[in-house]
PDB file of N, CA and C in Angstrom:
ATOM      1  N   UNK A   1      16.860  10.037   1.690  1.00  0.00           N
ATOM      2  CA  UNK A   1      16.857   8.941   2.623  1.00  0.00           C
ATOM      3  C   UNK A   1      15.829   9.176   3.736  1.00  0.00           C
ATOM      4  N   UNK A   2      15.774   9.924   4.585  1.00  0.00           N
ATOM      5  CA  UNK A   2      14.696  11.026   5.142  1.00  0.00           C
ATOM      6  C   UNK A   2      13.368  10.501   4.937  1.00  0.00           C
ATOM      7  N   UNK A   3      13.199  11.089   3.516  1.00  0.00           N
ATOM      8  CA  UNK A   3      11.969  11.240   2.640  1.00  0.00           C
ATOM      9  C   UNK A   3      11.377  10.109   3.154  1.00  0.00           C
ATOM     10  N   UNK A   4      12.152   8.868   2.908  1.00  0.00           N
ATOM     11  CA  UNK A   4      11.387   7.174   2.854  1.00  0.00           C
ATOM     12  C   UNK A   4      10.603   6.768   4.032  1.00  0.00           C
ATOM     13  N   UNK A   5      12.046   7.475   4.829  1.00  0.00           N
ATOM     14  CA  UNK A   5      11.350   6.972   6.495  1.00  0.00           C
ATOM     15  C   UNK A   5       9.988   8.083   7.141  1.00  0.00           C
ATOM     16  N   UNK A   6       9.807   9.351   6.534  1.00  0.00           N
ATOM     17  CA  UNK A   6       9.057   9.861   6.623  1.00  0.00           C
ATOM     18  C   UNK A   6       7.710   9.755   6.123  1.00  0.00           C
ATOM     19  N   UNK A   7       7.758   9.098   4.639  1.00  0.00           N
ATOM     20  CA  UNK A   7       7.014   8.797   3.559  1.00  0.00           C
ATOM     21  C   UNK A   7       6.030   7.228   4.332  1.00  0.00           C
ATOM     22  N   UNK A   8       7.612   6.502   4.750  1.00  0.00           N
ATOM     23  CA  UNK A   8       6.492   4.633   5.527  1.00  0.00           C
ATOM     24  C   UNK A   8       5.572   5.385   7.014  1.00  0.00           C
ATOM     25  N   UNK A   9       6.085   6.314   7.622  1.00  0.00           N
ATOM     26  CA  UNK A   9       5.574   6.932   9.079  1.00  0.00           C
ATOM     27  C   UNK A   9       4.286   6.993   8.684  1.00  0.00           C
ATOM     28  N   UNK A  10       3.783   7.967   7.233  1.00  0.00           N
ATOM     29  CA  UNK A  10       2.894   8.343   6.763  1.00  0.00           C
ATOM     30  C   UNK A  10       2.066   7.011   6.411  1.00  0.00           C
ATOM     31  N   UNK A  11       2.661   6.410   5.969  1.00  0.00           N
ATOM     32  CA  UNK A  11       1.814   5.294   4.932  1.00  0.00           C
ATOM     33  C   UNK A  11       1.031   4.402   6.430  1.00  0.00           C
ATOM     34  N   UNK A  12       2.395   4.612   7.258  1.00  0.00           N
ATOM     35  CA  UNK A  12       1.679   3.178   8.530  1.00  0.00           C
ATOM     36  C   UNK A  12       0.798   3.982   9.344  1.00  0.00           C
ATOM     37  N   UNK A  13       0.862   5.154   9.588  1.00  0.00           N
ATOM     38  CA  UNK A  13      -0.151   5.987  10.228  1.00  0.00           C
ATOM     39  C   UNK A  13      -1.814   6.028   9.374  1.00  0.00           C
ATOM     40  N   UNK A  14      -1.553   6.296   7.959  1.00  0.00           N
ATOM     41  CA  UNK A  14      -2.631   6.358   7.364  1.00  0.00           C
ATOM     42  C   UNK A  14      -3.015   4.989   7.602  1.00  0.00           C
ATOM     43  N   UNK A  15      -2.911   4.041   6.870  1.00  0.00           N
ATOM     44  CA  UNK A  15      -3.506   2.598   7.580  1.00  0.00           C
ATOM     45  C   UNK A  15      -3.968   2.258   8.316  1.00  0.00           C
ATOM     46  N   UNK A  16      -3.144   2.629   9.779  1.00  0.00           N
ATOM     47  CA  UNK A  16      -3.884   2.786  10.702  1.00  0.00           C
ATOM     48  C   UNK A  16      -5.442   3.172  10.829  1.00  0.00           C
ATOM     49  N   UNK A  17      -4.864   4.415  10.782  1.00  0.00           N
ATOM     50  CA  UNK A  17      -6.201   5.146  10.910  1.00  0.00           C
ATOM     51  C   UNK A  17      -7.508   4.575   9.948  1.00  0.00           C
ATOM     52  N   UNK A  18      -6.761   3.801   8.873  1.00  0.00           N
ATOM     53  CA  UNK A  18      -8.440   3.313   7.871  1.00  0.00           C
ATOM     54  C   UNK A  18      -8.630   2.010   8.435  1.00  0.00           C
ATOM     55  N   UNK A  19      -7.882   1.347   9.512  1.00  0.00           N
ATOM     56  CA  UNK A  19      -8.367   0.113  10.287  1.00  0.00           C
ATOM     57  C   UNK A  19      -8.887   0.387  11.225  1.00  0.00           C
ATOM     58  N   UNK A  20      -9.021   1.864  12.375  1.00  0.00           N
ATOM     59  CA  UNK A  20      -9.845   2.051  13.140  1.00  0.00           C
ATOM     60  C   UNK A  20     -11.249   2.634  12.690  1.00  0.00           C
ATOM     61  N   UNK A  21     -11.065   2.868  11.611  1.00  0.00           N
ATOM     62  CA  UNK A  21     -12.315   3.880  10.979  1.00  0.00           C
ATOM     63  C   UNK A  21     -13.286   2.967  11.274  1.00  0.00           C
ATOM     64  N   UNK A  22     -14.473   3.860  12.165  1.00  0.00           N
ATOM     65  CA  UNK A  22     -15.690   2.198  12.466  1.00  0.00           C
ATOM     66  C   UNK A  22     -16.826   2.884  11.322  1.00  0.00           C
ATOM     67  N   UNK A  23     -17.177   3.297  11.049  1.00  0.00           N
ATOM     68  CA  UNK A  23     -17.889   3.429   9.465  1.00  0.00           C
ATOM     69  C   UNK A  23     -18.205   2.379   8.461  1.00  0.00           C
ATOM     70  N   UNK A  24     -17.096   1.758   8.263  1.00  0.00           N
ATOM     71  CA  UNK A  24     -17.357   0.912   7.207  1.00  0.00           C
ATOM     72  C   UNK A  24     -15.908  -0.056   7.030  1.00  0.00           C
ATOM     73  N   UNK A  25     -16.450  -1.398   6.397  1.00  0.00           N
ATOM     74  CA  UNK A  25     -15.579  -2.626   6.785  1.00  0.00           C
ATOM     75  C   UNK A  25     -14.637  -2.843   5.497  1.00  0.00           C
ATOM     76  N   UNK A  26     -15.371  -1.771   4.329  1.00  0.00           N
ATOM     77  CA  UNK A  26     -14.077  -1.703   3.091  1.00  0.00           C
ATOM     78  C   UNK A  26     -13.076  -0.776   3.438  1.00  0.00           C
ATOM     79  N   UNK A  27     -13.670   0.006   4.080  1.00  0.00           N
ATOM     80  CA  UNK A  27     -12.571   1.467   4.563  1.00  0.00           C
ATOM     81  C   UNK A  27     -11.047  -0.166   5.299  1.00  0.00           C
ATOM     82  N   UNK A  28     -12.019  -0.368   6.087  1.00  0.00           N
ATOM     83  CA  UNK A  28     -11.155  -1.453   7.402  1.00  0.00           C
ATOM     84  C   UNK A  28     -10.512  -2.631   6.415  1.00  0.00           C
ATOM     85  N   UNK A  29     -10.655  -2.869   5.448  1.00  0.00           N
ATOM     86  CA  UNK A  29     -10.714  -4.076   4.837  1.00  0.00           C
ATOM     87  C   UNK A  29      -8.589  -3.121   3.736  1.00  0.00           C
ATOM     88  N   UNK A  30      -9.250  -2.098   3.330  1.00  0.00           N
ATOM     89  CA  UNK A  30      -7.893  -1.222   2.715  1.00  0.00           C
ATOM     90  C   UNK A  30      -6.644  -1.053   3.354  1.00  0.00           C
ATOM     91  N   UNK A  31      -7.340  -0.593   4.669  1.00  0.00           N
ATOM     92  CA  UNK A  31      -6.079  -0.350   5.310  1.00  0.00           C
ATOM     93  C   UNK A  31      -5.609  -1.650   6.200  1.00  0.00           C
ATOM     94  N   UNK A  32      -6.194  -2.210   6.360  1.00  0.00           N
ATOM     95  CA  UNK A  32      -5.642  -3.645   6.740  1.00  0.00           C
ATOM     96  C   UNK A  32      -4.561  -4.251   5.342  1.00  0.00           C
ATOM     97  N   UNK A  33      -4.766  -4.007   4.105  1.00  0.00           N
ATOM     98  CA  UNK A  33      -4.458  -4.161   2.757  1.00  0.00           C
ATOM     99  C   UNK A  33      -3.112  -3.510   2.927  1.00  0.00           C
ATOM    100  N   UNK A  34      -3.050  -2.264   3.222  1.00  0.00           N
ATOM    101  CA  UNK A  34      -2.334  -0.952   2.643  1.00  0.00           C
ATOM    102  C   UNK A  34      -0.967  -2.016   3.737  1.00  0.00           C
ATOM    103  N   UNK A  35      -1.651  -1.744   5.179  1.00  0.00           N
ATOM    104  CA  UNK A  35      -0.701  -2.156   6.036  1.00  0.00           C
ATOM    105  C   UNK A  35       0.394  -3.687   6.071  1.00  0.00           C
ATOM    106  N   UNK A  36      -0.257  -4.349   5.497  1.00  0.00           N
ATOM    107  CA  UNK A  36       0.488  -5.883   5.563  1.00  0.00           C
ATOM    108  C   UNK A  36       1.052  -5.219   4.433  1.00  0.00           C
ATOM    109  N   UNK A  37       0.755  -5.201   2.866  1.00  0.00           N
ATOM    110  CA  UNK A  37       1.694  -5.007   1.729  1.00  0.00           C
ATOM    111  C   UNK A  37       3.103  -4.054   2.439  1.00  0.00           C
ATOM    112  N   UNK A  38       3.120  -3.072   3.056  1.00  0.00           N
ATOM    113  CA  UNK A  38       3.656  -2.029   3.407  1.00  0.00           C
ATOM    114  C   UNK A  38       4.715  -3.003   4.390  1.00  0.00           C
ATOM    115  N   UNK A  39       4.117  -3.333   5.542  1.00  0.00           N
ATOM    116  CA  UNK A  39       5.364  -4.301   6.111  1.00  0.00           C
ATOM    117  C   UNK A  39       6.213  -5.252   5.524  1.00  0.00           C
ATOM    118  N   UNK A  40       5.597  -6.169   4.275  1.00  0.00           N
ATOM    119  CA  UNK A  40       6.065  -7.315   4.212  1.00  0.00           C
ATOM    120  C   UNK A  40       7.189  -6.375   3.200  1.00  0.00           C
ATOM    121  N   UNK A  41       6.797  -5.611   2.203  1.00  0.00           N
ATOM    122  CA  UNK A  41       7.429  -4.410   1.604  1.00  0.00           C
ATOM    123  C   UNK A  41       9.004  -3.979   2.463  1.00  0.00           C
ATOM    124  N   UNK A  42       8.220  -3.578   3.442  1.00  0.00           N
ATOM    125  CA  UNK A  42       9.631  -2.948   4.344  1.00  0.00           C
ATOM    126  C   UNK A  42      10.882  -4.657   5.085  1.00  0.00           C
ATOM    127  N   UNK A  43      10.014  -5.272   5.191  1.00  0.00           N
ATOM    128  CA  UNK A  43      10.466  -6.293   5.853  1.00  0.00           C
ATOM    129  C   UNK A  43      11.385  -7.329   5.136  1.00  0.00           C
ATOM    130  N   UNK A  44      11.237  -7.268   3.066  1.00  0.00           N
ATOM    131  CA  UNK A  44      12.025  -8.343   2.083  1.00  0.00           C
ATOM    132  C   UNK A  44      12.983  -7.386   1.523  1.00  0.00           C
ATOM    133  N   UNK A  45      12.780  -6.023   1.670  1.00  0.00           N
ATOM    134  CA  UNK A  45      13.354  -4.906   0.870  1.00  0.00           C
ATOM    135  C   UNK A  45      12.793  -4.907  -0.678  1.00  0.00           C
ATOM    136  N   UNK A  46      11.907  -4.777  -0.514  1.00  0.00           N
ATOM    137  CA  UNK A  46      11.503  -4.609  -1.986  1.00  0.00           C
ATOM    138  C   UNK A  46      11.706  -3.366  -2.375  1.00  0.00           C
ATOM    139  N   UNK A  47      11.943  -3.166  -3.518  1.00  0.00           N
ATOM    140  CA  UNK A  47      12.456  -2.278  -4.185  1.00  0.00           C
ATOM    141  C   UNK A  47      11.506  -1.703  -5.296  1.00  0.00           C
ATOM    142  N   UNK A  48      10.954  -2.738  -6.113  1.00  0.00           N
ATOM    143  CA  UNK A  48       9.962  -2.868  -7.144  1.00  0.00           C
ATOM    144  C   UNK A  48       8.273  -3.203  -7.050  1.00  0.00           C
ATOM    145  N   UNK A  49       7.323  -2.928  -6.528  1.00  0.00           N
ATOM    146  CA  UNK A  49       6.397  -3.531  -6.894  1.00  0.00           C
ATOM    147  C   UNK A  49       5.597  -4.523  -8.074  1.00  0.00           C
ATOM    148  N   UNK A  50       5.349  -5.267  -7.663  1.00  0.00           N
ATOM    149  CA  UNK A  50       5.127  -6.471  -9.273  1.00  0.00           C
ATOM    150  C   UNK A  50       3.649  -5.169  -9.992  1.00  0.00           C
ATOM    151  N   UNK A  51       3.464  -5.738 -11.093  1.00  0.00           N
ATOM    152  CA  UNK A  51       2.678  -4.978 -11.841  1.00  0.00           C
ATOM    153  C   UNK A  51       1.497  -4.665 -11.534  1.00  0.00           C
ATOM    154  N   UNK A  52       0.655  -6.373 -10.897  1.00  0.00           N
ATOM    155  CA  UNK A  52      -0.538  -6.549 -10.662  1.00  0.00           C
ATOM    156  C   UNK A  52      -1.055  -5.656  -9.239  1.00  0.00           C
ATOM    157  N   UNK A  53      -0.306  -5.510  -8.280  1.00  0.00           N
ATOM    158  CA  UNK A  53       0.001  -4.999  -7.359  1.00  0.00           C
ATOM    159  C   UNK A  53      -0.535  -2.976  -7.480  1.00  0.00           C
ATOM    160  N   UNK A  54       0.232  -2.760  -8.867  1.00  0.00           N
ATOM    161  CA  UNK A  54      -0.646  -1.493  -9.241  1.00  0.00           C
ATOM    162  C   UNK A  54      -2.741  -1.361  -9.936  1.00  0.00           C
ATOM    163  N   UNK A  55      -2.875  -2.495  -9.912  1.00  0.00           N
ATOM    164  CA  UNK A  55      -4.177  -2.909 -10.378  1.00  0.00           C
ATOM    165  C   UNK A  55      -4.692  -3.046  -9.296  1.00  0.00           C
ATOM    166  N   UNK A  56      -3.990  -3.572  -7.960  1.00  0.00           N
ATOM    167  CA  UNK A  56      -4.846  -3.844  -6.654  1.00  0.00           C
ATOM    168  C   UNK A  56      -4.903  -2.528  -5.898  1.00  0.00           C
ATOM    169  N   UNK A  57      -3.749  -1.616  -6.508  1.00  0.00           N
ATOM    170  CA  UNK A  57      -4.049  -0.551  -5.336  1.00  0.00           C
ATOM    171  C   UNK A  57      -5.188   0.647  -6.248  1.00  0.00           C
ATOM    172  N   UNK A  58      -5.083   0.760  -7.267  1.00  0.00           N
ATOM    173  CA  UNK A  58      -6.309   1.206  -7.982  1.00  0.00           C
ATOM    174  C   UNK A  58      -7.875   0.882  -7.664  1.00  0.00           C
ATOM    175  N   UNK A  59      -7.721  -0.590  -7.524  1.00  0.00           N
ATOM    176  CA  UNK A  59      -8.888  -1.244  -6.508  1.00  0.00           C
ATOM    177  C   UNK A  59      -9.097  -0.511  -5.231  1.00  0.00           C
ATOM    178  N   UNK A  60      -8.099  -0.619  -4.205  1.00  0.00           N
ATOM    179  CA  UNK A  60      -8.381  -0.062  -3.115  1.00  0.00           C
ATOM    180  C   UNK A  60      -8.531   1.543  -3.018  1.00  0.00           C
ATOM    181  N   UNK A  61      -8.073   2.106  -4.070  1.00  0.00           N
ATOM    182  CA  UNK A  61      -8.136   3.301  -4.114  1.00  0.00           C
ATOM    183  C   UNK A  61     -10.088   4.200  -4.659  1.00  0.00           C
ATOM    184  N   UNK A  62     -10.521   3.432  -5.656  1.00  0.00           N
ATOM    185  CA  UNK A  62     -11.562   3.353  -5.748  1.00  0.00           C
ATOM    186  C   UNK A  62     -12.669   3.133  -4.884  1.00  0.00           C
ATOM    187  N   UNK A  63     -12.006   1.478  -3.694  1.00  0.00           N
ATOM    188  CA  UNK A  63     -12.876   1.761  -2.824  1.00  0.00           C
ATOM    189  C   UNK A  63     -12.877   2.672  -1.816  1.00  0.00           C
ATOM    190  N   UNK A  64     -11.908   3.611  -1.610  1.00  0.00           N
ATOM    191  CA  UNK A  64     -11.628   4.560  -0.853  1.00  0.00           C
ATOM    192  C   UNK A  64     -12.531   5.939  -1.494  1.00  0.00           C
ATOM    193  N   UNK A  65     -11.845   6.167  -2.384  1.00  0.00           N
ATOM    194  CA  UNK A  65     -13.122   7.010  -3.014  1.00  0.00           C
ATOM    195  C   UNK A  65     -14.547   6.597  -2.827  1.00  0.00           C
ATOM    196  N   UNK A  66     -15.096   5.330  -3.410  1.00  0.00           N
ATOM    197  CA  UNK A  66     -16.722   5.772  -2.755  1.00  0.00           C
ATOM    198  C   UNK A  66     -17.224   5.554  -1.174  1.00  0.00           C
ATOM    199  N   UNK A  67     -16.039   4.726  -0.650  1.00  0.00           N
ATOM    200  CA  UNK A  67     -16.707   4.798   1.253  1.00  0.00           C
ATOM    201  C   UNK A  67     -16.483   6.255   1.448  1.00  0.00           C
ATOM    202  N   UNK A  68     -15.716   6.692   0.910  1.00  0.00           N
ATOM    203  CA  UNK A  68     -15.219   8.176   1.551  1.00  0.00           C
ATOM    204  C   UNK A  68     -16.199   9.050   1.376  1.00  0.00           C
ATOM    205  N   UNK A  69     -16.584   8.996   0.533  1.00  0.00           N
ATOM    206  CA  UNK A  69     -17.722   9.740  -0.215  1.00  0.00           C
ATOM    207  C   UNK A  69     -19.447   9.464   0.816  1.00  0.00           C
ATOM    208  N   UNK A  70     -19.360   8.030   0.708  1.00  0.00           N
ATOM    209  CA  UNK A  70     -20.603   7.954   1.155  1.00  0.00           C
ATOM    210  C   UNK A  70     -20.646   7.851   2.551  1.00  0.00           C
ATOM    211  N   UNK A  71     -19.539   8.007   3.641  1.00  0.00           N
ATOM    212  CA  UNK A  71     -19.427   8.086   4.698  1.00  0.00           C
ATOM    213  C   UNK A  71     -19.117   9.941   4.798  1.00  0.00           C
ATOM    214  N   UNK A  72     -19.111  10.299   4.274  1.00  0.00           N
ATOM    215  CA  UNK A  72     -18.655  11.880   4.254  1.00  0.00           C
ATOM    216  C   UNK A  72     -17.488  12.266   5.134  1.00  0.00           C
ATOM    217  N   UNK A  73     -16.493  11.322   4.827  1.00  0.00           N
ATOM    218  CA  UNK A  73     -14.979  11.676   5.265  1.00  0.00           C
ATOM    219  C   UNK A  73     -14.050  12.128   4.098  1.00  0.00           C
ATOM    220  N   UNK A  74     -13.975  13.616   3.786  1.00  0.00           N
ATOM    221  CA  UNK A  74     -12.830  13.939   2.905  1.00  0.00           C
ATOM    222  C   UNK A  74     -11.663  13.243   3.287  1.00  0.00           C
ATOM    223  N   UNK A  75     -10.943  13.253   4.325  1.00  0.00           N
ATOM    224  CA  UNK A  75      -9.640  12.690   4.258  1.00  0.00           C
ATOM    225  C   UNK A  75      -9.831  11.761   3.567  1.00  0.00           C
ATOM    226  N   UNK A  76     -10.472  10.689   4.208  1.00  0.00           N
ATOM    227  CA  UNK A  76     -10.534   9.324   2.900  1.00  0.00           C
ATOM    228  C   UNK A  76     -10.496   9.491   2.035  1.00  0.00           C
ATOM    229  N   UNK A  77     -11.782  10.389   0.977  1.00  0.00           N
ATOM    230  CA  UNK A  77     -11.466  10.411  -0.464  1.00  0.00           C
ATOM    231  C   UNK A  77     -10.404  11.451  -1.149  1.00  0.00           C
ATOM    232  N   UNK A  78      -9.584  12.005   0.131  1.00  0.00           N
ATOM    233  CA  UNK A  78      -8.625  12.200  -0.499  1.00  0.00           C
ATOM    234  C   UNK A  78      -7.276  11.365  -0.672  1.00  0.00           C
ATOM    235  N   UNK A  79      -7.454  10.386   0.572  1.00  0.00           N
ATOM    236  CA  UNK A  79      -6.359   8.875   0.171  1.00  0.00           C
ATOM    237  C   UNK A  79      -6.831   8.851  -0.995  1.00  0.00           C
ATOM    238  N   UNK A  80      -7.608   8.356  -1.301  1.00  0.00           N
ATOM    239  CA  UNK A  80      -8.110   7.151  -2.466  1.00  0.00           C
ATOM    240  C   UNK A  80      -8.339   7.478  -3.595  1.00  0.00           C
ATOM    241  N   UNK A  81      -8.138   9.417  -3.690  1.00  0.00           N
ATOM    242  CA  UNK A  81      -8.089  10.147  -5.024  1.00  0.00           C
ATOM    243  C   UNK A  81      -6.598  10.313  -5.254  1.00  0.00           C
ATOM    244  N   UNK A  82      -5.456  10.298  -4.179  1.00  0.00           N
ATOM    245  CA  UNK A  82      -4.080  10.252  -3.886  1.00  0.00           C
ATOM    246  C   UNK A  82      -3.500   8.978  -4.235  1.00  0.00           C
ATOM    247  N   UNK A  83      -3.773   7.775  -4.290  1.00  0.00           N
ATOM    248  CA  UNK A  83      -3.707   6.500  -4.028  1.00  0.00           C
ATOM    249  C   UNK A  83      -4.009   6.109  -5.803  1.00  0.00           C
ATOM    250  N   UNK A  84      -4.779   6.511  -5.968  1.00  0.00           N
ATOM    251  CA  UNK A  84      -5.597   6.595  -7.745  1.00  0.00           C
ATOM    252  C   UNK A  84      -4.448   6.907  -8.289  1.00  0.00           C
ATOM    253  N   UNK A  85      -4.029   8.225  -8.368  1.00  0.00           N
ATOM    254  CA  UNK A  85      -3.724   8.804  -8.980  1.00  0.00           C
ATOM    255  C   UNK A  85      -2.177   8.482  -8.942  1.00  0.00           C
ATOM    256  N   UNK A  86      -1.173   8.441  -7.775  1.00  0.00           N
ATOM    257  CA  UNK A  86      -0.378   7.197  -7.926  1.00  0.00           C
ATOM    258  C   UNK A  86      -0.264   6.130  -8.847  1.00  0.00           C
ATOM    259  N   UNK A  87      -0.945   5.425  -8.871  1.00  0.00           N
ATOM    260  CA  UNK A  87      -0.914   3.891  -9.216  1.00  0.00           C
ATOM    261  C   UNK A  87      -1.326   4.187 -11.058  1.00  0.00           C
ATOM    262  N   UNK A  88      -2.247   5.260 -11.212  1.00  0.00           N
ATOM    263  CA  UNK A  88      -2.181   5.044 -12.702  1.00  0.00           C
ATOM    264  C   UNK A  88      -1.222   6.008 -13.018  1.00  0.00           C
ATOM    265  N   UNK A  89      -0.375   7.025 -12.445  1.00  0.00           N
ATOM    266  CA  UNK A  89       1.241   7.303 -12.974  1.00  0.00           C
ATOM    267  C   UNK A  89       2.069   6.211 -13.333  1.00  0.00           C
ATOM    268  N   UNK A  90       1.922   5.296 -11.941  1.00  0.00           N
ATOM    269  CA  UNK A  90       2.709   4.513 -12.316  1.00  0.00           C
ATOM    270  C   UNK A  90       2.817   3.608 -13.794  1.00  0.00           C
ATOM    271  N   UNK A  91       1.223   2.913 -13.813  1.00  0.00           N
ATOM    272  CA  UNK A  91       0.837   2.130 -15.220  1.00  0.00           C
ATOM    273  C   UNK A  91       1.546   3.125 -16.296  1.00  0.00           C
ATOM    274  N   UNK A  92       1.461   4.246 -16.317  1.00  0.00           N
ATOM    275  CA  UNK A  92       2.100   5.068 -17.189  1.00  0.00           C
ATOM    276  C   UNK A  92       3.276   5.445 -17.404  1.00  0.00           C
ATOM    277  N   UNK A  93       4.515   5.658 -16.232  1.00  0.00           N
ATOM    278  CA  UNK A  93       5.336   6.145 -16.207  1.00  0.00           C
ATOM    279  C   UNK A  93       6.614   5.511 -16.583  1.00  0.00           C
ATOM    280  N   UNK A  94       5.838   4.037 -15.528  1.00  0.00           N
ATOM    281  CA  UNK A  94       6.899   3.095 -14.921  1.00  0.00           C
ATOM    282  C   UNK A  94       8.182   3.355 -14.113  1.00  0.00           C
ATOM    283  N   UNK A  95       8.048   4.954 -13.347  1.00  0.00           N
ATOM    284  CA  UNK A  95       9.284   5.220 -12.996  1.00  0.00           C
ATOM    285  C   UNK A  95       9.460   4.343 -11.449  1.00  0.00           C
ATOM    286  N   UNK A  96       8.169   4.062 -11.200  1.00  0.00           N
ATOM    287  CA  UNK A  96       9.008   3.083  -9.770  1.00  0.00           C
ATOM    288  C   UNK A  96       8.454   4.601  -8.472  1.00  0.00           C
ATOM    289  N   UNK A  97       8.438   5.537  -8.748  1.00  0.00           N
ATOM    290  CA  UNK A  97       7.957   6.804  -7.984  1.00  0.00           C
ATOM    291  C   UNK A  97       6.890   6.966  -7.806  1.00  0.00           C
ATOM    292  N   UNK A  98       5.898   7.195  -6.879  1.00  0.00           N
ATOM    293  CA  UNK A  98       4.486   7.208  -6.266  1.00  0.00           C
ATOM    294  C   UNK A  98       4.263   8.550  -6.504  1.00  0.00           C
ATOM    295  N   UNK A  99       4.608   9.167  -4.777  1.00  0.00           N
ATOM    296  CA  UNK A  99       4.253  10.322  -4.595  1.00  0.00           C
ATOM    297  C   UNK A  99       5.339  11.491  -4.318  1.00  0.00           C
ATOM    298  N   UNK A 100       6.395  11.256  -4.618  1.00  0.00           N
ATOM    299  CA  UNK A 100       7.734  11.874  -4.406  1.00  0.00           C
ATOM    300  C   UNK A 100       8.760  11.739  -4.983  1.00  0.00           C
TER     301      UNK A 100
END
C-alpha cells in the first residue's frame, strides 16, 4: 500500500522535473504527458490501463531516450530506457505491474 503512494510521489516528481527541463520542448511535451495521464489515473481510480496507452508510453519513452541522449542528461535516458522497458513487459506480460 506504501509502495503506490511512494511509487505516484516518484512518478509526479519525475514529471515534474521533465516539465521544467528548459532543453527541449519533447522532454516538456512527456512530462506534461506523464503528468495529466497520472492525475486523471489517480483521480477515476483506474486500476487498468487501456492497451493503446502502452503504445503511447513506448512513444514517450523513446522520445526520452533520444532528447536524453542528445541533450546529454543521463537521468532522462534513464526514464525513457525505464519507461521502455516497462511498457514492453507489459505488451508481454499483461500482468498490470510496471516497475514493482
Amino acid at each position: 500500500m506504501y509502495d503506490d503512494y511512494i511509487f505516484r510521489l516518484i512518478v509526479y516528481y519525475i514529471a515534474i522535473y521533465l516539465i521544467i527541463t528548459n532543453n527541449d520542448i519533447y522532454i516538456n511535451l512527456c512530462g506534461w504527458t506523464i503528468l495529466l495521464s497520472h492525475i486523471y489515473k489517480d483521480l477515476v481510480t483506474l486500476i487498468k490501463w487501456p492497451k493503446w496507452s502502452e503504445y503511447i508510453g513506448i512513444i514517450l519513452a523513446i522520445l526520452l531516450i533520444n532528447n536524453g541522449i542528445k541533450i546529454n542528461n543521463f537521468f532522462i535516458l534513464f526514464i525513457g530506457l525505464s519507461k521502455l522497458l516497462a511498457h514492453l513487459r507489459q505488451l508481454i506480460l499483461k500482468d498490470y505491474r510496471y516497475y514493482y
